[in-house]
C-alpha atoms as a PDB file:
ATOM      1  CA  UNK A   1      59.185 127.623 120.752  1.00  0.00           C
ATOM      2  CA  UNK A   2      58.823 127.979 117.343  1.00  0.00           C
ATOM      3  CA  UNK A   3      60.967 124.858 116.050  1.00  0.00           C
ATOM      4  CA  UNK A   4      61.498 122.047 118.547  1.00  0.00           C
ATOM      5  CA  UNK A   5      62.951 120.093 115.905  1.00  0.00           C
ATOM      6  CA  UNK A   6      65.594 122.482 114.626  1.00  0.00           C
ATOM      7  CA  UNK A   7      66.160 123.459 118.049  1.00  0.00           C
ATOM      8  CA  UNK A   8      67.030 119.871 119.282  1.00  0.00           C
ATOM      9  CA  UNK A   9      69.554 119.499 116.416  1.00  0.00           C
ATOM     10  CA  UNK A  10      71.074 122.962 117.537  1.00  0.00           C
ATOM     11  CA  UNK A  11      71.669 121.426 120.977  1.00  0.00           C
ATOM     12  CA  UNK A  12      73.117 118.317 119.713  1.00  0.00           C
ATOM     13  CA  UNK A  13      75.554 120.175 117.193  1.00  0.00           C
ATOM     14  CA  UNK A  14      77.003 122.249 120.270  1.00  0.00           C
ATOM     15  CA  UNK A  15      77.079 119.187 122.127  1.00  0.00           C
ATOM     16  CA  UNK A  16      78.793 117.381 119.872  1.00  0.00           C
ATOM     17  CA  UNK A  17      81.494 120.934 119.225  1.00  0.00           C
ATOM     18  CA  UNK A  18      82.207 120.461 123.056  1.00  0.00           C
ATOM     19  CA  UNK A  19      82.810 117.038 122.951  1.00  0.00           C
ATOM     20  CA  UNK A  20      85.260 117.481 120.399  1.00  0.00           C
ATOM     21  CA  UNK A  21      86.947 120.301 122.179  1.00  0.00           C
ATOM     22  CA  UNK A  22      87.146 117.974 125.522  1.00  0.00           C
ATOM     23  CA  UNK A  23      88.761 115.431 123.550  1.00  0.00           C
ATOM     24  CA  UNK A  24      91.186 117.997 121.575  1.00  0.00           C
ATOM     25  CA  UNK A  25      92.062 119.858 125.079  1.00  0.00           C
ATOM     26  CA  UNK A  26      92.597 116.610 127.026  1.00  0.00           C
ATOM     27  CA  UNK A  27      96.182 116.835 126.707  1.00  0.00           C
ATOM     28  CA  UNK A  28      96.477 120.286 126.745  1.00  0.00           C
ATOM     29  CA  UNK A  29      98.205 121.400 130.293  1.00  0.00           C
ATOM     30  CA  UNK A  30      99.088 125.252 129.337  1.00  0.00           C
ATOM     31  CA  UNK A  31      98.502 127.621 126.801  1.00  0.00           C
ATOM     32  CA  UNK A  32     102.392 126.704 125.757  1.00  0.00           C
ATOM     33  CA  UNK A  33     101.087 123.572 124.793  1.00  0.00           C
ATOM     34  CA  UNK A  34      99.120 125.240 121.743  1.00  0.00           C
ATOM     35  CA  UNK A  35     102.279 126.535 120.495  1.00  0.00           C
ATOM     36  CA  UNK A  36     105.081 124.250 121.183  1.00  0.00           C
ATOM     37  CA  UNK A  37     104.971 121.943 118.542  1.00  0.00           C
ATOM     38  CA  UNK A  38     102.839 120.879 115.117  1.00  0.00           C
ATOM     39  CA  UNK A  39     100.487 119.031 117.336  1.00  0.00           C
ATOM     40  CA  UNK A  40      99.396 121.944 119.492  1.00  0.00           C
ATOM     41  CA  UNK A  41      98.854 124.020 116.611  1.00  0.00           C
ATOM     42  CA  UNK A  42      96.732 121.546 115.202  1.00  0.00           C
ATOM     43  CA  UNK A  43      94.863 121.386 118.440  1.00  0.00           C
ATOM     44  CA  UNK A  44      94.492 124.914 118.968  1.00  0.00           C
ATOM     45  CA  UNK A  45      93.169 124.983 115.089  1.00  0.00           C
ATOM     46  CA  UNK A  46      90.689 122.274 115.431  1.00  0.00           C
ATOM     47  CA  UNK A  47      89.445 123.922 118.916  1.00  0.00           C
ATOM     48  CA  UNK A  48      88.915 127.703 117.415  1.00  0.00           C
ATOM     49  CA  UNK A  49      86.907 125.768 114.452  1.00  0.00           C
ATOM     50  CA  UNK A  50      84.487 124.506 117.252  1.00  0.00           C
ATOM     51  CA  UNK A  51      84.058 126.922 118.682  1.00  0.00           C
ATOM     52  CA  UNK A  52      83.291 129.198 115.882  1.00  0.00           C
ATOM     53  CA  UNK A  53      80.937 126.561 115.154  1.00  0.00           C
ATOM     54  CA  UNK A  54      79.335 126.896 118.432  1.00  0.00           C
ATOM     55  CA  UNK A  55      79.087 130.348 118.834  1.00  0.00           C
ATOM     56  CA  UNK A  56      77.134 130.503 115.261  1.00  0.00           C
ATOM     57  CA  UNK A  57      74.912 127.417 116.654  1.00  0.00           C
ATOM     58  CA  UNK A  58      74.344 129.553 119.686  1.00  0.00           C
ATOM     59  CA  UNK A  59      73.882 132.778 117.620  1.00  0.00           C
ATOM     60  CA  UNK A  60      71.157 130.972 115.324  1.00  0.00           C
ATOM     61  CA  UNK A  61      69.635 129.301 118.736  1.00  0.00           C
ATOM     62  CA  UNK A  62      69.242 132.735 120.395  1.00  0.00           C
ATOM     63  CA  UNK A  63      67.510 134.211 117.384  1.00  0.00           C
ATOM     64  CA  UNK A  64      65.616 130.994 117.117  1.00  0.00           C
ATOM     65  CA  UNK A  65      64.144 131.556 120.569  1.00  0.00           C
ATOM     66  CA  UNK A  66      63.962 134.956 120.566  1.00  0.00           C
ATOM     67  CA  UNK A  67      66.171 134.974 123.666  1.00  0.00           C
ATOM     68  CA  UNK A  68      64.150 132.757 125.701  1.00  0.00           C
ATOM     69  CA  UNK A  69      66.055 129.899 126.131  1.00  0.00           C
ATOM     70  CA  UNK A  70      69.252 131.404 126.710  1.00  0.00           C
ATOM     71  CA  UNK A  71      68.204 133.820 129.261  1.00  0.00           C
ATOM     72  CA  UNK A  72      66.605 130.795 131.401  1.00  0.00           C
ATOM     73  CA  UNK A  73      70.361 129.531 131.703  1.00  0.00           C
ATOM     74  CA  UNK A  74      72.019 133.322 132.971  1.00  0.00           C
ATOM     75  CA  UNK A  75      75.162 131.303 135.109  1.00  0.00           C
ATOM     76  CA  UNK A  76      76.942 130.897 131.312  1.00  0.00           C
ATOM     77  CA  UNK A  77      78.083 134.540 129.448  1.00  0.00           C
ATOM     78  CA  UNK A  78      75.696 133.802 126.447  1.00  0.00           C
ATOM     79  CA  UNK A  79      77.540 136.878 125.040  1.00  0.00           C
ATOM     80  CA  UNK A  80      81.093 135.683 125.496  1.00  0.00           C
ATOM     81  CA  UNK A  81      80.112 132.303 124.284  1.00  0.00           C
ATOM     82  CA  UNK A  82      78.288 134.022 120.866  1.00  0.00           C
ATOM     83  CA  UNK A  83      80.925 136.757 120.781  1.00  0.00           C
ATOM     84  CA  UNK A  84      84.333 134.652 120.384  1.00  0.00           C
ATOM     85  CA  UNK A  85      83.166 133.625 116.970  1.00  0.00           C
ATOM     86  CA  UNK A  86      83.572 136.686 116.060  1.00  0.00           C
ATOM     87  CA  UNK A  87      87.390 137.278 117.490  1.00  0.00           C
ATOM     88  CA  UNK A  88      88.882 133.750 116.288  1.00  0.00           C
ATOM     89  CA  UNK A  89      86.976 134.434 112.996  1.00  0.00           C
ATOM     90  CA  UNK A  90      87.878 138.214 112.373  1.00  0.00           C
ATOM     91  CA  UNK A  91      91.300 138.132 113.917  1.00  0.00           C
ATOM     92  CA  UNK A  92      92.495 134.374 113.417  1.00  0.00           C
ATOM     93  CA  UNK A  93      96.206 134.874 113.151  1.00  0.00           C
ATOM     94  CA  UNK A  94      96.274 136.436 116.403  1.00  0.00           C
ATOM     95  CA  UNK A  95      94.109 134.495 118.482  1.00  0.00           C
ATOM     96  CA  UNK A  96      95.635 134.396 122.246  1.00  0.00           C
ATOM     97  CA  UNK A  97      96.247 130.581 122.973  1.00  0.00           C
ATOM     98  CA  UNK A  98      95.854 131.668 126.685  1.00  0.00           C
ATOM     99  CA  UNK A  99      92.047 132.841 125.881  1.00  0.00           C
ATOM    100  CA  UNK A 100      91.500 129.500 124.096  1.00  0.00           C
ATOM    101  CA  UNK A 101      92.903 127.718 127.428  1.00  0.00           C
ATOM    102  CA  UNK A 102      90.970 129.772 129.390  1.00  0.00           C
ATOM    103  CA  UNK A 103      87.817 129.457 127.177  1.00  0.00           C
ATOM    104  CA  UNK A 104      88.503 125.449 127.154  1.00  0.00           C
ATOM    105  CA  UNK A 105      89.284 125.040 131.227  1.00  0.00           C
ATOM    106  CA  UNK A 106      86.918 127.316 132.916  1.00  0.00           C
ATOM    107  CA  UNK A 107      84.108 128.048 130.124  1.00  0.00           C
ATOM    108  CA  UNK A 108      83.237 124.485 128.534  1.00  0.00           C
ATOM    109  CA  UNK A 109      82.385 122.982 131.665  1.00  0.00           C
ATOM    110  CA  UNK A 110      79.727 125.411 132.290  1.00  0.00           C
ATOM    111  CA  UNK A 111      78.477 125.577 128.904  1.00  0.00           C
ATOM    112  CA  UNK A 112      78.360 122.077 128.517  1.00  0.00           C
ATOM    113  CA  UNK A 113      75.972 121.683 131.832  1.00  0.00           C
ATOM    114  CA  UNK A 114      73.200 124.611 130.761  1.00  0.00           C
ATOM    115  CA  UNK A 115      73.175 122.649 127.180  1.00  0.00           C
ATOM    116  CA  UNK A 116      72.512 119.267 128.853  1.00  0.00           C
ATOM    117  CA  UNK A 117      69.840 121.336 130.870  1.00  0.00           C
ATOM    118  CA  UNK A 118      67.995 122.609 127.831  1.00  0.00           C
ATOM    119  CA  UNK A 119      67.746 119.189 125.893  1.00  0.00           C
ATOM    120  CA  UNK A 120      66.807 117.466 128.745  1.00  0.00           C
ATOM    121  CA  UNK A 121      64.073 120.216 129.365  1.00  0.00           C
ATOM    122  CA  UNK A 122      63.403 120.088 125.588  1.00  0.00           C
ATOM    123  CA  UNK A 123      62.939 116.159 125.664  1.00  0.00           C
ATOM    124  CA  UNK A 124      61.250 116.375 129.195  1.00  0.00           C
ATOM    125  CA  UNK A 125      59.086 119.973 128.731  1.00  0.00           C
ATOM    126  CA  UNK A 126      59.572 123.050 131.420  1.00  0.00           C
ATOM    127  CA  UNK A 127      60.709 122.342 134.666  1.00  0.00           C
ATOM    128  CA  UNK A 128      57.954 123.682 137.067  1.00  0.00           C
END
């Protein structure tokens, strides 16, 4: 890869995105939550900044690798993950809290797991 460097400090920045939208979600137990009060707002704010930071990370990453390390992790929609950057960004005052719940409960998880993979392989070189 062309920049083992940058691409470390890629991973970490997306790591550290989904740790702060873990901690931001924690209390989080329905998309009402988002909306209900000050807080939630807040929440849901902080959240869509993350992951409009991710999905440029992971935007940056792809083109970094010319695909390759994304495509060796296909169990996480790469596109999805890239693409909602471009929703919360283009259309912010009507992002769908239930998307961002959905994004935050059955997404992250995933994500987070394929990004562990690639700087341990990173650190560790190629599985074989």
């Amino acid at each position: 890869m062309s920049d083992p460097a940058l691409i470390r400090e890629i991973l970490l920045q997306i790591t550290e995105s989904t740790e702060r939208i873990k901690r931001r979600f924690a209390p989080i137990r329905s998309p009402d939550d988002f909306l209900s009060n000050e807080e939630g707002i807040d929440r849901l704010d902080g959240i869509c900044m993350m992951l409009i930071a991710m999905g440029e990370n992971l935007k940056n990453l792809d083109k970094l690798t010319k695909g390759e390390l994304l495509r060796r992790h296909p169990h996480v929609d790469w596109d999805g993950a890239k693409g909602i950057r471009d929703i919360i960004s283009h259309h912010y005052y009507h992002v769908d809290p239930v998307i961002v719940f959905n994004v935050c409960q059955e997404k992250i998880p995933g994500l987070v797991q394929s990004i562990n993979a690639m700087r341990k392989e990173l650190a560790n070189g190629p599985a074989s």
